[in-house]
Protein backbone atom coordinates (compact mmCIF):
# COMPACT_ATOMS: atom_id res chain seq x y z
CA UNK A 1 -11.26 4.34 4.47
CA UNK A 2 -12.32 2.13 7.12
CA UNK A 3 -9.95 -0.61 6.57
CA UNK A 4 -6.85 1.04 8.05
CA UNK A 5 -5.97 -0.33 11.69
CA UNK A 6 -3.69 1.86 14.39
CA UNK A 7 -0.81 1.42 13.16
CA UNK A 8 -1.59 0.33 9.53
CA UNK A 9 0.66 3.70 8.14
CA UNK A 10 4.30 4.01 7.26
CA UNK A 11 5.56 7.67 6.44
CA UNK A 12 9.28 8.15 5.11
CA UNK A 13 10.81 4.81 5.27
CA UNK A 14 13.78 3.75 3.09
CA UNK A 15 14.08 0.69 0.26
CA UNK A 16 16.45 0.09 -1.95
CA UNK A 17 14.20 -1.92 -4.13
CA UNK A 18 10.14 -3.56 -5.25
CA UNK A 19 11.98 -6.65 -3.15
CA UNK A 20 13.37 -4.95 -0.06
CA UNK A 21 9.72 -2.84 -0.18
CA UNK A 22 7.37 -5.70 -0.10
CA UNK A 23 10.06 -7.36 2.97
CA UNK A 24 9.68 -4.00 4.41
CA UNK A 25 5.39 -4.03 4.74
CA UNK A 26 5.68 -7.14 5.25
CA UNK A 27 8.09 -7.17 8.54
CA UNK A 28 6.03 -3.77 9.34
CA UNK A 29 2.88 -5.27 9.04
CA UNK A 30 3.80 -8.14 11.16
CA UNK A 31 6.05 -6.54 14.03
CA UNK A 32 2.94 -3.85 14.59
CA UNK A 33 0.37 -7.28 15.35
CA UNK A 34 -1.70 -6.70 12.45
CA UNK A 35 -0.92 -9.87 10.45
CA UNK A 36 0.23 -12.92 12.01
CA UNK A 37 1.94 -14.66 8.80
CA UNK A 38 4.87 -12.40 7.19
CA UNK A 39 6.20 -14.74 4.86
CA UNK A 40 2.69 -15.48 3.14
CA UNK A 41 2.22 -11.53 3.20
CA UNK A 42 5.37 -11.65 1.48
CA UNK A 43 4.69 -14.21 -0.55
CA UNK A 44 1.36 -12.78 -2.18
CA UNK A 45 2.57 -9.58 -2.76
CA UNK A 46 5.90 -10.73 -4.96
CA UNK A 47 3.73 -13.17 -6.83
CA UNK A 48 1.38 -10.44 -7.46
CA UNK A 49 4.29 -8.19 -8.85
CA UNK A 50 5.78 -11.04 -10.93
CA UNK A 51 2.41 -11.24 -12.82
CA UNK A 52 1.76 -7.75 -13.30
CA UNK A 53 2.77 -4.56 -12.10
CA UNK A 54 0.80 -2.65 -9.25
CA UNK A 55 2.21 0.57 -10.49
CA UNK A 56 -0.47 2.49 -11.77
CA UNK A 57 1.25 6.30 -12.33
CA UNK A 58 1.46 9.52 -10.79
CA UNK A 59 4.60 7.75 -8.38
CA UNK A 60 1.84 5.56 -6.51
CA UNK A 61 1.56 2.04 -6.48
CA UNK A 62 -1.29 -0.64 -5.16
CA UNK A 63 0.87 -3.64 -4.07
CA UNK A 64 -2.05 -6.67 -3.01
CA UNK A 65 -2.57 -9.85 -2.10
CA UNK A 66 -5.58 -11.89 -0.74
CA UNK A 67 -3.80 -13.87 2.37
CA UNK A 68 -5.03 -17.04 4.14
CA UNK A 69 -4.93 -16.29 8.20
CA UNK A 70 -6.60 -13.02 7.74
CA UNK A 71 -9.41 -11.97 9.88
CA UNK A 72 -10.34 -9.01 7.75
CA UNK A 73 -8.55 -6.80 4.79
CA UNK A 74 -6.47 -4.80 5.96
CA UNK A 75 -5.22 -1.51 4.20
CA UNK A 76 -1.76 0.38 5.34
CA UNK A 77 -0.84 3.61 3.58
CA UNK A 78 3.32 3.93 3.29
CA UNK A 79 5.16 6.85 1.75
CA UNK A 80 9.08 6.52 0.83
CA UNK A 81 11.64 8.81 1.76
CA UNK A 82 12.92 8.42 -1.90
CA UNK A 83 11.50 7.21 -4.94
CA UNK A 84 11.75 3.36 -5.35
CA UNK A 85 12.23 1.80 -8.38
CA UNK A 86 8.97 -0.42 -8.02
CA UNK A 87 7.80 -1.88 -11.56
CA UNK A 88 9.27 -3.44 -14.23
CA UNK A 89 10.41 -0.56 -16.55
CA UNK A 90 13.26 1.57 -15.04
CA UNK A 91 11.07 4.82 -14.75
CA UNK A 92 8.49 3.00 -12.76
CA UNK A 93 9.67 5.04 -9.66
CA UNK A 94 7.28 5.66 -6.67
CA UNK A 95 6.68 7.30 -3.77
CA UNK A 96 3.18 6.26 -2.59
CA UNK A 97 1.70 2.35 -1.76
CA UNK A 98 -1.61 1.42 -1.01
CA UNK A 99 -1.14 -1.92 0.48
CA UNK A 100 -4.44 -4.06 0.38
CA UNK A 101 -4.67 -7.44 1.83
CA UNK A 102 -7.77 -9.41 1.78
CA UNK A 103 -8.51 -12.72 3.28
CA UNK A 104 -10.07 -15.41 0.54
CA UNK A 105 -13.75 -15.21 0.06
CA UNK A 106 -14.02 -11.29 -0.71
CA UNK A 107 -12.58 -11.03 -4.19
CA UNK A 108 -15.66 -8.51 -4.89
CA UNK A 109 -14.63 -6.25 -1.84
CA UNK A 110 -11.37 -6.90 -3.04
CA UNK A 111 -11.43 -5.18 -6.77
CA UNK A 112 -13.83 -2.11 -5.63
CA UNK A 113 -11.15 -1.24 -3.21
CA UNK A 114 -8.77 -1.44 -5.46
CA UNK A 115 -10.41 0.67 -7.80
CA UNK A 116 -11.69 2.86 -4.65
CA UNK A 117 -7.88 3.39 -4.48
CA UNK A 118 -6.95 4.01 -7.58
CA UNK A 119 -9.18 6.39 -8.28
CA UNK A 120 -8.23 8.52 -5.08
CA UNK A 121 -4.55 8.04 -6.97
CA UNK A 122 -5.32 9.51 -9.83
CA UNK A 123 -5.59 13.05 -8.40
CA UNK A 124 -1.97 14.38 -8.22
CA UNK A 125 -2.47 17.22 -5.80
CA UNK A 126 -4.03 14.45 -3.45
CA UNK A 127 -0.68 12.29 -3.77
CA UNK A 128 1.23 15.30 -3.20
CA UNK A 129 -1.03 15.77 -0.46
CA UNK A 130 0.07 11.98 1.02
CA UNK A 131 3.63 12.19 0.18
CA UNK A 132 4.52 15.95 2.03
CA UNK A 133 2.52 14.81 5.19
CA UNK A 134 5.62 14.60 6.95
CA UNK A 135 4.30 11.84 9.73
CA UNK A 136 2.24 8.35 10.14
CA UNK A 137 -0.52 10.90 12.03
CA UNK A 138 -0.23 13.30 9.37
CA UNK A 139 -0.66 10.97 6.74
CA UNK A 140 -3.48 9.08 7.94
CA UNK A 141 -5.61 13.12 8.29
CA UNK A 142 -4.60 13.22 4.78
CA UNK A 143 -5.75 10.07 3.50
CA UNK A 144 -8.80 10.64 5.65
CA UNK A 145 -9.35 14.37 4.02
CA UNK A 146 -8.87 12.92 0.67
CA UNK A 147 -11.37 10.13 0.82
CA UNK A 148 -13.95 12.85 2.28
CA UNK A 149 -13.66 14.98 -0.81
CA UNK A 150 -14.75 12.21 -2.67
C-alpha cells in the first residue's frame, strides 16, 4: 500500500474505548508530523462512527474520514494490545484499524481503498498475520507481504 508514511504504524497500544481510540490516532497521527490538524482528524473520524460503524468483522475495523488540510491520504495501520470495544453492539471488539484519511476531492480513491482494505481484512490468517507482528517494523513487512499476495 503506498499510502503509508514512516511512521504511519502503531503496534500494541492501549484504549479503553472507540473514543479514547480515535483521540489516540489522532494525537499519534499528529505528534509523528503527518497531519497538522488533530482535532478535525478527530472530528471526522467520531462523526464517521456516529453514522455507521467501521467495524467490518474478523476483530478489524476501517475508522475514516476525508479531512480538509490534507496534502494527500494518508493510511496508518494500528494493532491493540487488547481488544477494544469499537462498534455499537457490545461484541464489536477489535484488534486491527485501518485508518484512512483522505483530503476532499478524491471520494473515488477514497471508496476503492476502502474496499482495497477490506478485502485484505477479510482473510483471517492475514489479520492474524497483522495482529502477532509484535512491532511497528514488523507490522508494516506484514501488511506489505499481505498486499503482495494479492
Amino acid at each position: 500500500m503506498n499510502f503509508l508514511e514512516a511512521g504511519s504504524t502503531l503496534y500494541g497500544f492501549r484504549a479503553s474505548s472507540r473514543d479514547d481510540t480515535i483521540a489516540l490516532f489522532s494525537e499519534t497521527l499528529a505528534s509523528r508530523g503527518l497531519i497538522q490538524n488533530e482535532s478535525a482528524v478527530s472530528t471526522g473520524l467520531t462523526w464517521t462512527e456516529d453514522v455507521h460503524t467501521t467495524v467490518i468483522g474478523n476483530g478489524v475495523a476501517i475508522p475514516h474520514a476525508t479531512v480538509s488540510g490534507l496534502d494527500a491520504t494518508l493510511l496508518m495501520i494500528a494493532v491493540s494490545g487488547d481488544p477494544i470495544a469499537y462498534g455499537p453492539a457490545e461484541d464489536d471488539r477489535c484488534h486491527v484499524f485501518f485508518v484512512l484519511l483522505s483530503p476532499p476531492g478524491l471520494g473515488g480513491q477514497h471508496i476503492r481503498l476502502l474496499a482495497r482494505i477490506a478485502r485484505l481484512a477479510s482473510d483471517p490468517a492475514a489479520v492474524e498475520l497483522l495482529r502477532s507482528a509484535g512491532s511497528d517494523e514488523l507490522l508494516m513487512e506484514a501488511l506489505q507481504a499481505m498486499d503482495n499476495r494479492r
